[in-house]
Protein backbone atom coordinates (compact mmCIF):
# COMPACT_ATOMS: atom_id res chain seq x y z
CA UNK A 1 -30.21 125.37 -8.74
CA UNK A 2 -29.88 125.82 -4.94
CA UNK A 3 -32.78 123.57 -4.55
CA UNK A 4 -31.84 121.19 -6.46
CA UNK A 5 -28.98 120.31 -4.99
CA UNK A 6 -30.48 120.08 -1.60
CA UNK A 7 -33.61 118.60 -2.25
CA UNK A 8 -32.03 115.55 -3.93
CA UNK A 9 -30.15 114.56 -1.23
CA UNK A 10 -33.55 114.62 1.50
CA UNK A 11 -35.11 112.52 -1.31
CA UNK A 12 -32.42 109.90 -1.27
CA UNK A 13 -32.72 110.37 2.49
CA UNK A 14 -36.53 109.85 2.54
CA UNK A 15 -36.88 113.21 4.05
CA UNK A 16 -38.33 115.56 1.39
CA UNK A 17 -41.88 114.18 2.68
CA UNK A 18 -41.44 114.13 6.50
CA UNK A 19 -39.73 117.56 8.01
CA UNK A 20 -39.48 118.00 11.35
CA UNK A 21 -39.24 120.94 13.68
CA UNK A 22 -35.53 121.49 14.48
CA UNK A 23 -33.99 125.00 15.31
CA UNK A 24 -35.97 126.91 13.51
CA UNK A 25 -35.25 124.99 10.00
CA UNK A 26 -37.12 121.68 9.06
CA UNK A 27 -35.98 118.29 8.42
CA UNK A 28 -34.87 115.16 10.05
CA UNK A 29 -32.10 113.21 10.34
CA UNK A 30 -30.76 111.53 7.22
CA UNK A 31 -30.20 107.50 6.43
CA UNK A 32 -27.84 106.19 4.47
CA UNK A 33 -26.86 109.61 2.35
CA UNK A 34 -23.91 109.49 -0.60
CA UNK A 35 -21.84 112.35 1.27
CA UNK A 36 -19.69 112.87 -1.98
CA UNK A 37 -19.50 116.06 -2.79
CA UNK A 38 -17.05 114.96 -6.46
CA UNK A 39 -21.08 114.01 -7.64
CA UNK A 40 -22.18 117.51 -6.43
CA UNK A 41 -23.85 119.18 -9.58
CA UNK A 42 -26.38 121.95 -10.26
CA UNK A 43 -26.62 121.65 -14.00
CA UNK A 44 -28.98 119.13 -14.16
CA UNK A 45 -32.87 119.48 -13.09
CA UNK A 46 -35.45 116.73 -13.16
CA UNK A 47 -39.25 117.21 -12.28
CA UNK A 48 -40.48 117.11 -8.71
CA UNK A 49 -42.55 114.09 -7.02
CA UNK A 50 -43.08 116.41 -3.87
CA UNK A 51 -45.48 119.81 -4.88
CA UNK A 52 -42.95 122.47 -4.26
CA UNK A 53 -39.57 120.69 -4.57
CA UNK A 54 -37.26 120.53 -7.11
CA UNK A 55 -34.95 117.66 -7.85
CA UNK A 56 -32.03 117.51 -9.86
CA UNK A 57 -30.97 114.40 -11.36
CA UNK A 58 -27.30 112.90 -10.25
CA UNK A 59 -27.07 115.43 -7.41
CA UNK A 60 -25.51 114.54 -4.09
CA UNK A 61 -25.77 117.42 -1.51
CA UNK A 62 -23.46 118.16 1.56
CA UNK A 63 -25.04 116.74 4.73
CA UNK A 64 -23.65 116.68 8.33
CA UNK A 65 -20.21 118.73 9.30
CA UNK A 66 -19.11 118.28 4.74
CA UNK A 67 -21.63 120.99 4.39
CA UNK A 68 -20.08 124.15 6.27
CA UNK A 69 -16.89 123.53 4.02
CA UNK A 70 -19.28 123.50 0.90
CA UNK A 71 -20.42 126.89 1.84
CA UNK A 72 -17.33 128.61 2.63
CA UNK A 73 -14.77 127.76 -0.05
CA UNK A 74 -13.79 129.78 -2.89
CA UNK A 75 -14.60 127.16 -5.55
CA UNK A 76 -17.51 124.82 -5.87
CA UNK A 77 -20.27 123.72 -7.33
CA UNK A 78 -22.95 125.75 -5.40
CA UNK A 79 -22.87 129.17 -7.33
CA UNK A 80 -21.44 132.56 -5.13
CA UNK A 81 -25.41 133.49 -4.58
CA UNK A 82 -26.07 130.84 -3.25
CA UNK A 83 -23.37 130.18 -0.97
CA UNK A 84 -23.61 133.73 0.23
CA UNK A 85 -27.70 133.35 0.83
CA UNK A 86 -26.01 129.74 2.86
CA UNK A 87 -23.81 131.55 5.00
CA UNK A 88 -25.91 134.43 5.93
CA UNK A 89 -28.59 132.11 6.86
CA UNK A 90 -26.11 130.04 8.81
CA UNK A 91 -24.51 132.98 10.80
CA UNK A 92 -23.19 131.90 13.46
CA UNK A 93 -23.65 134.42 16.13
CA UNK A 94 -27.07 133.56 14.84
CA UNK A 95 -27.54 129.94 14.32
CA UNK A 96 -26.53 127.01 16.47
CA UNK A 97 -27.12 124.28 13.68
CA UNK A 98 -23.07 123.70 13.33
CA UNK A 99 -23.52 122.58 17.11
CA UNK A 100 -25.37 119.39 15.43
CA UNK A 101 -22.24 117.92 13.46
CA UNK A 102 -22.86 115.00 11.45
CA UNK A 103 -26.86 115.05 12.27
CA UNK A 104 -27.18 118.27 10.41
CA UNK A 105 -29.39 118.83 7.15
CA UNK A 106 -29.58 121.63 5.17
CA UNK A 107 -33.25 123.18 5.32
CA UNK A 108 -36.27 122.56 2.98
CA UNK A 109 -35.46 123.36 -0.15
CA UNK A 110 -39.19 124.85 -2.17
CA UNK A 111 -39.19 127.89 -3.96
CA UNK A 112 -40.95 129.14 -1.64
CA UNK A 113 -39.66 128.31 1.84
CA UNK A 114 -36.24 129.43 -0.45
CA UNK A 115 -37.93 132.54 -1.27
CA UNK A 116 -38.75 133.45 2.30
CA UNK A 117 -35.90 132.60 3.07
CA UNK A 118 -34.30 134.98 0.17
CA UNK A 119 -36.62 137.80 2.01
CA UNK A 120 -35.86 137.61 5.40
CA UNK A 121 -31.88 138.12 4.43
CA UNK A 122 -32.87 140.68 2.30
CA UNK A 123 -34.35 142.39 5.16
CA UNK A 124 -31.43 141.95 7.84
CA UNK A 125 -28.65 142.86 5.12
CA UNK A 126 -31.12 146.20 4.92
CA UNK A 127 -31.00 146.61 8.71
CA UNK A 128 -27.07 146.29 8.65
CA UNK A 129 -26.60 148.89 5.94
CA UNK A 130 -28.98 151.19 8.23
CA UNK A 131 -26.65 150.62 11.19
CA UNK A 132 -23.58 151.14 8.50
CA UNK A 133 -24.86 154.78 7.48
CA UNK A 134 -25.78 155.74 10.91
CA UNK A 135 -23.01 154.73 12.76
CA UNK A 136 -20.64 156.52 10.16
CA UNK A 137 -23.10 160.04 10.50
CA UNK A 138 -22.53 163.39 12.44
CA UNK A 139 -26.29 161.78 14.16
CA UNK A 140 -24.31 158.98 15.43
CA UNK A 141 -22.63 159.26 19.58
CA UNK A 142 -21.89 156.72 21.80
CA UNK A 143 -23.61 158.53 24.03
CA UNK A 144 -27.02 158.16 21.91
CA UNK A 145 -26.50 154.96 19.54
CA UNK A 146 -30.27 155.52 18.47
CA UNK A 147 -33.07 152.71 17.84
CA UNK A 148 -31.08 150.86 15.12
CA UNK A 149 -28.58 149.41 17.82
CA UNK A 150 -29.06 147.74 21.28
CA UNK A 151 -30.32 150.28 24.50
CA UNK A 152 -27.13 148.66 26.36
CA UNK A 153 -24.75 150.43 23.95
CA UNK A 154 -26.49 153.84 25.09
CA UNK A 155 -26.70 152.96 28.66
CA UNK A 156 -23.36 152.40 29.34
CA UNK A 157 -22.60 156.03 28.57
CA UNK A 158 -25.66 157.81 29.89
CA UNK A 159 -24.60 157.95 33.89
CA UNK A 160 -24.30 161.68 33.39
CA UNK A 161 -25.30 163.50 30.47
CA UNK A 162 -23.17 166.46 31.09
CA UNK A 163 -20.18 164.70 30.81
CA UNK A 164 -18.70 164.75 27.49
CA UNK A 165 -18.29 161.61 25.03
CA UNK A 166 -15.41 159.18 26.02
CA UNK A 167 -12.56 160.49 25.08
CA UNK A 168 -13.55 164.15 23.36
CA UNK A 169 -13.50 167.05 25.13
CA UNK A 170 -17.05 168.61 26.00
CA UNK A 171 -18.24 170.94 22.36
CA UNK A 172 -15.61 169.20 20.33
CA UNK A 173 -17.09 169.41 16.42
CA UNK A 174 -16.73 166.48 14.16
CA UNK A 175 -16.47 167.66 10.41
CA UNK A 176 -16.11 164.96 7.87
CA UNK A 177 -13.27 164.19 5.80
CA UNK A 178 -14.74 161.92 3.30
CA UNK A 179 -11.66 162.73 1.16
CA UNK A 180 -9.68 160.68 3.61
CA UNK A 181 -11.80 157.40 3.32
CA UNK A 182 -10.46 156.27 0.10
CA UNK A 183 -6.58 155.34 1.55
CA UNK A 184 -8.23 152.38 2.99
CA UNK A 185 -5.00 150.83 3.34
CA UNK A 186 -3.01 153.40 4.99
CA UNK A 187 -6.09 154.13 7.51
CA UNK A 188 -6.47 150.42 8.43
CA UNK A 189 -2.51 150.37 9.30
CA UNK A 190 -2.46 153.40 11.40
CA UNK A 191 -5.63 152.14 13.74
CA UNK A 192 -4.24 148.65 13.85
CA UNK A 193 -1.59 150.15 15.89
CA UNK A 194 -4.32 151.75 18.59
CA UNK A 195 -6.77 150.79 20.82
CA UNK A 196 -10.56 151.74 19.66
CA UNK A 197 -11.93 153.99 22.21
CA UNK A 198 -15.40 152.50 21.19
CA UNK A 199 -15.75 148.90 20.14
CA UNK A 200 -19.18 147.22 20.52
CA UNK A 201 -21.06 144.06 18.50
CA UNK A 202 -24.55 143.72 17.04
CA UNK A 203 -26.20 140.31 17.30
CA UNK A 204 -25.56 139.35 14.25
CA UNK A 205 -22.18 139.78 14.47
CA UNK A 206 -21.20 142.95 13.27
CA UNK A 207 -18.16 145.04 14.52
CA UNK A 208 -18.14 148.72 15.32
CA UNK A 209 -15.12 150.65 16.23
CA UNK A 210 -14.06 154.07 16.63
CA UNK A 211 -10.42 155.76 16.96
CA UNK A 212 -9.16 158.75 17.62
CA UNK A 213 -5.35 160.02 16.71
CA UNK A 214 -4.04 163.54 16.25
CA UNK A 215 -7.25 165.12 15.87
CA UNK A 216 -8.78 162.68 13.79
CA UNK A 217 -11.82 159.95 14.76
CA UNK A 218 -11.94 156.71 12.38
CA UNK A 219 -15.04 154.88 12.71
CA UNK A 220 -14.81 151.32 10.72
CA UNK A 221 -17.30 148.52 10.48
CA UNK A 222 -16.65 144.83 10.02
CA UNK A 223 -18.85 141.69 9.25
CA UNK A 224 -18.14 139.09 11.44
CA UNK A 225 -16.72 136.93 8.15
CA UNK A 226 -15.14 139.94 6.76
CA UNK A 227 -12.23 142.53 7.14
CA UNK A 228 -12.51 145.86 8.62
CA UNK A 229 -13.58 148.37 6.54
CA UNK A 230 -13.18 152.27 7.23
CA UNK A 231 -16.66 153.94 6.93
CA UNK A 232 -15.75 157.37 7.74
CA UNK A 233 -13.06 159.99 9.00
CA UNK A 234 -13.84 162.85 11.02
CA UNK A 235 -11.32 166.07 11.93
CA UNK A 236 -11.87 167.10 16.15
CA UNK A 237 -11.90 170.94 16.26
């Protein structure tokens, strides 16, 4: 369904047949394209002319600057999947294609460039959940962020080793309070009122924080399109 919708507006552009090498995602500028998106429909499929492609018949896809809006809103005709494969793709502490405005066009649209596509998210949504469990573990300092997260975030705190971590006194135990996770609510009220004593970005966006309050340390995560989210609590004895 995805690549119908996309593929049948490069065929009305004369593009499905002639990509072109442009940020890492290939097609080229379209002509004359029916930007409505009220003729925007996924229902329909009609057989290729282009090995690979799929059309859909009576589809009109979102090209240039219409095509972030597509993505992001609530209701639409591009399915939740789909829009959430989109916008993951499109990240944009990861992509610059927004940067293009009305030149943009949404990439090749095969099963299988799709499926690659499909994989490589798969991958880096693996890699986040990695940094997710870690950062929210006992193995976790900011004094030794590990492999999963950039050398700078270790370096920063390494001038001298026998110093304790920011903010905790030197042989200070963490023990965790899972039990206190589930107030979500409550938690994210309290720690809006603080200052994280850690608070550090991965490339891709995503937002790590610590606090520490009356003997507690709250270490939350947050997607750089979502709301932060409390991944662990942990009494300081």
């Amino acid at each position: 369904p995805l690549g119908a919708s996309l593929s049948a507006a490069a065929s009305r552009a004369g593009l499905a047949s002639r990509p072109t090498a442009s940020a890492g995602l290939h097609m080229t500028r379209p002509q004359g394209v029916d930007l409505s998106l009220d003729k925007f429909n996924l229902s329909s499929t009609a057989g290729a002319t282009h090995p690979g492609v799929v059309e859909c018949s009576g589809a009109t896809a979102a090209i240039g600057s219409s095509f972030w809006p597509c993505i992001s809103a609530e209701q639409g005709a591009i399915g939740d999947d789909h829009k959430r494969l989109l916008r993951d793709v499109f990240n944009p502490h990861m992509s610059d294609r927004r940067s293009e405005g009305e030149a943009f066009v949404p990439p090749p649209t095969s099963a299988a460039y799709l499926q690659r596509l499909k994989e490589l998210v798969k991958a880096e949504t693996a890699l986040r959940e990695q940094r997710r469990e870690h950062f929210c573990s006992l193995d976790f300092t900011v004094d030794k962020a590990g492999p999963l997260f950039s050398p700078k975030w270790t370096s920063s705190f390494t001038v001298d080793s026998s110093k304790p971590q920011m903010g905790i006194p030197k042989h200070t135990i963490l023990q965790p309070r899972p039990e206190l996770v589930f107030d979500q609510d409550a938690l994210r009220e309290a720690v809006s009122r603080i200052a994280p004593s850690f608070d550090k970005w991965t490339e891709d966006g995503m937002r790590f924080r610590i606090y520490r309050r009356g003997g507690l340390e709250v270490r939350t995560t947050q997607e750089h399109d979502g709301e932060e989210v409390i991944g662990m609590v942990f009494s300081m004895a």
